[in-house]
C-alpha atoms as a PDB file:
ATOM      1  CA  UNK A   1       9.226   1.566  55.463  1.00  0.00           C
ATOM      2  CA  UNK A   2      10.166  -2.157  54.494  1.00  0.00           C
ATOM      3  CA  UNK A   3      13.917  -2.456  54.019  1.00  0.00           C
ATOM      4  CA  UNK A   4      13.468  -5.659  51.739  1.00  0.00           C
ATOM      5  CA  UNK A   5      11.418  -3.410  49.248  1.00  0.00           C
ATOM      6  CA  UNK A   6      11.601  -4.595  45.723  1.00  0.00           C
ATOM      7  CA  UNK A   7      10.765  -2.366  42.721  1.00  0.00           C
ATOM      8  CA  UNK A   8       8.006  -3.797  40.540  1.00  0.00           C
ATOM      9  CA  UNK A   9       9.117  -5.529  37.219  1.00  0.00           C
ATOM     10  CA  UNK A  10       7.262  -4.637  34.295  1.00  0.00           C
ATOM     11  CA  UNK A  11       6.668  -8.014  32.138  1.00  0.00           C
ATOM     12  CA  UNK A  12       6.582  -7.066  28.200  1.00  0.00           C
ATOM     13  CA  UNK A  13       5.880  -9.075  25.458  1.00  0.00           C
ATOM     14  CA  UNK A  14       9.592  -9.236  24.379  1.00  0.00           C
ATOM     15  CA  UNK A  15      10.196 -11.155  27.513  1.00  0.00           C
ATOM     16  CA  UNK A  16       8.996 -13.885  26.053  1.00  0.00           C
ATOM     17  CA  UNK A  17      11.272 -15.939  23.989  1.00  0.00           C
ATOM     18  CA  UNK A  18       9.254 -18.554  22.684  1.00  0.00           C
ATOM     19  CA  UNK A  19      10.329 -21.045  20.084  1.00  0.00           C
ATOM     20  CA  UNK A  20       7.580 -23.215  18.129  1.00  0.00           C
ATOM     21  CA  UNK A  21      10.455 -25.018  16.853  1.00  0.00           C
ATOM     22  CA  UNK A  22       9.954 -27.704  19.778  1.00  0.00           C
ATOM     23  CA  UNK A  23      12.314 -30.264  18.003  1.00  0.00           C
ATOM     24  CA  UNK A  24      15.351 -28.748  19.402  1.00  0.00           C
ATOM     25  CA  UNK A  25      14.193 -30.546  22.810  1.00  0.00           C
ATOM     26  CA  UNK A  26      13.344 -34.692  21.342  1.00  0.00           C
ATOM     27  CA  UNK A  27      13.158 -36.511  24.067  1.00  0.00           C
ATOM     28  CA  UNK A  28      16.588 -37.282  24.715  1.00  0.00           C
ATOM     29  CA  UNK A  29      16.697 -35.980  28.490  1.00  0.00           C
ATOM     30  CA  UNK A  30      13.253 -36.218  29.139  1.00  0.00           C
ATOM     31  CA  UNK A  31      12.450 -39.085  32.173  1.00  0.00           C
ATOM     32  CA  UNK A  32       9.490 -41.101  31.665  1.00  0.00           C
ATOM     33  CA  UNK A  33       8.362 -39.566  28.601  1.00  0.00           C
ATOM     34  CA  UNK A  34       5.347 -42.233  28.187  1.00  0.00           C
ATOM     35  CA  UNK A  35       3.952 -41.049  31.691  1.00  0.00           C
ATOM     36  CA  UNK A  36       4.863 -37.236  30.206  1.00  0.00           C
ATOM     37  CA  UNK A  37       2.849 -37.992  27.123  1.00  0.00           C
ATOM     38  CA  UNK A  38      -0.284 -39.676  29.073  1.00  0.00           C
ATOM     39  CA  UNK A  39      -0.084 -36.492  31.121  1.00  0.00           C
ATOM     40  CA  UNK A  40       0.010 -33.729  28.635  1.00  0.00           C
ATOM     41  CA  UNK A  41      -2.983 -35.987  26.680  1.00  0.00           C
ATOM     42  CA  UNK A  42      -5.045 -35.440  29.938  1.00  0.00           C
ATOM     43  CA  UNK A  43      -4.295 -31.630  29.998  1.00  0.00           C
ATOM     44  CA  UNK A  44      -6.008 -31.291  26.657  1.00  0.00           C
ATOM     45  CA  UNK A  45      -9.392 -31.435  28.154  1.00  0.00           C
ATOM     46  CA  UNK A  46      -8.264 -28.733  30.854  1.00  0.00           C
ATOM     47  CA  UNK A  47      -6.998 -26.790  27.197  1.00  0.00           C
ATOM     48  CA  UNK A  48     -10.519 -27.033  25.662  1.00  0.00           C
ATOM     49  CA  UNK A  49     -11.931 -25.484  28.429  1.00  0.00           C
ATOM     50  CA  UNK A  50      -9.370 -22.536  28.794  1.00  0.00           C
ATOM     51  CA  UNK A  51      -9.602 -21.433  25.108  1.00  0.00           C
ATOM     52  CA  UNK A  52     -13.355 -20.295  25.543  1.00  0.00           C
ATOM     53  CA  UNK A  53     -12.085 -18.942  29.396  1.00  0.00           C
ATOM     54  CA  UNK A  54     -11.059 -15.309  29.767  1.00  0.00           C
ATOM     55  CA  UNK A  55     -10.189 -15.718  33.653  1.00  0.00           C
ATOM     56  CA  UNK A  56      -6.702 -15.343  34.060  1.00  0.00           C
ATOM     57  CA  UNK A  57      -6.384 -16.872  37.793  1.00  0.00           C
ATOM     58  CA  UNK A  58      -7.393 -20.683  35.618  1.00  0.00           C
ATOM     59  CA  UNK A  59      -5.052 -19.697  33.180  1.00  0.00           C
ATOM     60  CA  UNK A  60      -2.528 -19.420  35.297  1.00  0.00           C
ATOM     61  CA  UNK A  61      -2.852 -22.440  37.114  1.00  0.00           C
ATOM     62  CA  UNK A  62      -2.693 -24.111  33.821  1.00  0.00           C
ATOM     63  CA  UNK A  63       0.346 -22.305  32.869  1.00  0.00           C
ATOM     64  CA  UNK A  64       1.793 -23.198  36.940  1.00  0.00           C
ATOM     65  CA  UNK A  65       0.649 -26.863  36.363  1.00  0.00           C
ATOM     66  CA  UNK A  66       2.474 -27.662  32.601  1.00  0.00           C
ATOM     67  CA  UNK A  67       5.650 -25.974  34.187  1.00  0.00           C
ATOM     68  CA  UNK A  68       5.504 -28.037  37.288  1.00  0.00           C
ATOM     69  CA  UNK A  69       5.184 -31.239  34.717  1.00  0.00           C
ATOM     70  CA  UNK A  70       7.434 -30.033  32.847  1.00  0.00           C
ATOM     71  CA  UNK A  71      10.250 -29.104  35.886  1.00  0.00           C
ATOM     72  CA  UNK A  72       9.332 -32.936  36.771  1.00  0.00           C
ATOM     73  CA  UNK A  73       9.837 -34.721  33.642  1.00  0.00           C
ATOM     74  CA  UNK A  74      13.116 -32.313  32.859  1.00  0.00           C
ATOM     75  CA  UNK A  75      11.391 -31.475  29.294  1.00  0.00           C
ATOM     76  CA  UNK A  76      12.777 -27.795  28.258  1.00  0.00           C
ATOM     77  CA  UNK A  77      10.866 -27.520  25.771  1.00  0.00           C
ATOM     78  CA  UNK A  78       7.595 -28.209  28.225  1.00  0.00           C
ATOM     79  CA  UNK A  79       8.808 -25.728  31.134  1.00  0.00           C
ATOM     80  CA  UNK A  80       9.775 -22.857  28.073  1.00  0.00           C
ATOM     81  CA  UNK A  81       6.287 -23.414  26.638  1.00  0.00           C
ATOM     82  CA  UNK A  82       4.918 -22.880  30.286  1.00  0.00           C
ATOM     83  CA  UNK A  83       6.752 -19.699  31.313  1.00  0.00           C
ATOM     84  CA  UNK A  84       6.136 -18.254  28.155  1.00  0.00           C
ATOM     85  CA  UNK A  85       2.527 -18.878  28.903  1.00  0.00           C
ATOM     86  CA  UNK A  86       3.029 -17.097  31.956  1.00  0.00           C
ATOM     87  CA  UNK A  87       4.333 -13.651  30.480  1.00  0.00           C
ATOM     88  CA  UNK A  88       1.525 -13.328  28.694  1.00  0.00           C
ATOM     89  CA  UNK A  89      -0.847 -14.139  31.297  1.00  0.00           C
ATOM     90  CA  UNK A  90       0.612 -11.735  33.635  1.00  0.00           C
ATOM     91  CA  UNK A  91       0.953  -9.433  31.025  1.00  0.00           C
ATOM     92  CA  UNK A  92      -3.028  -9.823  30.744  1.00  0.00           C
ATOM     93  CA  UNK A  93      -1.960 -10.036  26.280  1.00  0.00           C
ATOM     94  CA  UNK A  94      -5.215 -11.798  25.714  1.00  0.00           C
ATOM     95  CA  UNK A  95      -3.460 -12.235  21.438  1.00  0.00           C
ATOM     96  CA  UNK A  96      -0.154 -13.847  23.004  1.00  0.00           C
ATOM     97  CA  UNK A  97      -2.487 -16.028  25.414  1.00  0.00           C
ATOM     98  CA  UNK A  98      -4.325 -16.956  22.837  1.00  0.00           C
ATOM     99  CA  UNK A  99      -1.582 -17.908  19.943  1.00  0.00           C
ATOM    100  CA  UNK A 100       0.245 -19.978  23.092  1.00  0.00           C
ATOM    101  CA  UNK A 101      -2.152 -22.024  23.608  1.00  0.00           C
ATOM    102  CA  UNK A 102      -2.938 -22.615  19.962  1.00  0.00           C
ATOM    103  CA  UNK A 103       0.548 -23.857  20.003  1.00  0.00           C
ATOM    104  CA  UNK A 104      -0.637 -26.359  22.799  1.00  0.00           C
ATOM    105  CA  UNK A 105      -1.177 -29.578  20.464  1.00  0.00           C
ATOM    106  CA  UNK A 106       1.510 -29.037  18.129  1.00  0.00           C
ATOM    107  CA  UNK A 107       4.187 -29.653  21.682  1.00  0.00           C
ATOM    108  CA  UNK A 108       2.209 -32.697  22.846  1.00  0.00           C
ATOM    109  CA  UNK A 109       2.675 -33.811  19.058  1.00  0.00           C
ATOM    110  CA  UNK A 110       6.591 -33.154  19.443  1.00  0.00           C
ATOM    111  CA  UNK A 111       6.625 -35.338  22.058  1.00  0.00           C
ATOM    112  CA  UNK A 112       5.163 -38.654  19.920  1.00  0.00           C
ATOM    113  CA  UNK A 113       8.120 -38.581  17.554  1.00  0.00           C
END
């Protein structure tokens, strides 16, 4: 027996705690939020793709790869959206995927103002 078992952590939808209210996180901290913009603008072709995609391995990448942005560009509102993302993915919720990334346009438009 392994003595560094872990038990396994069951994901449910409650732990997500996802705000839509993305104003709470302007841009005040945020570095290079031009750069952060240009970036999230280019994701939005990967998000066209992955609403009509059911495999969860892509979906998870994107979720990975906004987080990752996010984590660089010290957005909360960005890295929140992402891990949220990520319950549901793992959580295989294909409604919760979905709404999230319906959600997708309305935080790269919270980033303009």
């Amino acid at each position: 027996q392994e003595e560094n078992f872990q038990e396994n952590t069951i994901l449910t939808a409650d732990d997500a705690e996802y705000t839509s209210d993305f104003s709470d996180y302007r841009n005040t901290e945020i570095e290079d939020s031009e750069e952060l913009l240009r970036t999230l603008k280019g994701f939005m072709i990967e998000w066209k793709k992955l609403k009509t995609s059911g495999r969860m391995s892509i979906l998870e990448e994107f979720g990975n790869k906004l987080k990752e942005t996010g984590m660089k560009h010290r957005s909360g509102s960005l890295v929140a959206y992402a891990e949220n993302l990520l319950v549901y993915i793992r959580l295989f919720d294909l409604s919760g995927i979905e709404i999230e990334l319906g959600k997708f346009p309305d935080l790269i438009e919270s980033f303009k103002n």
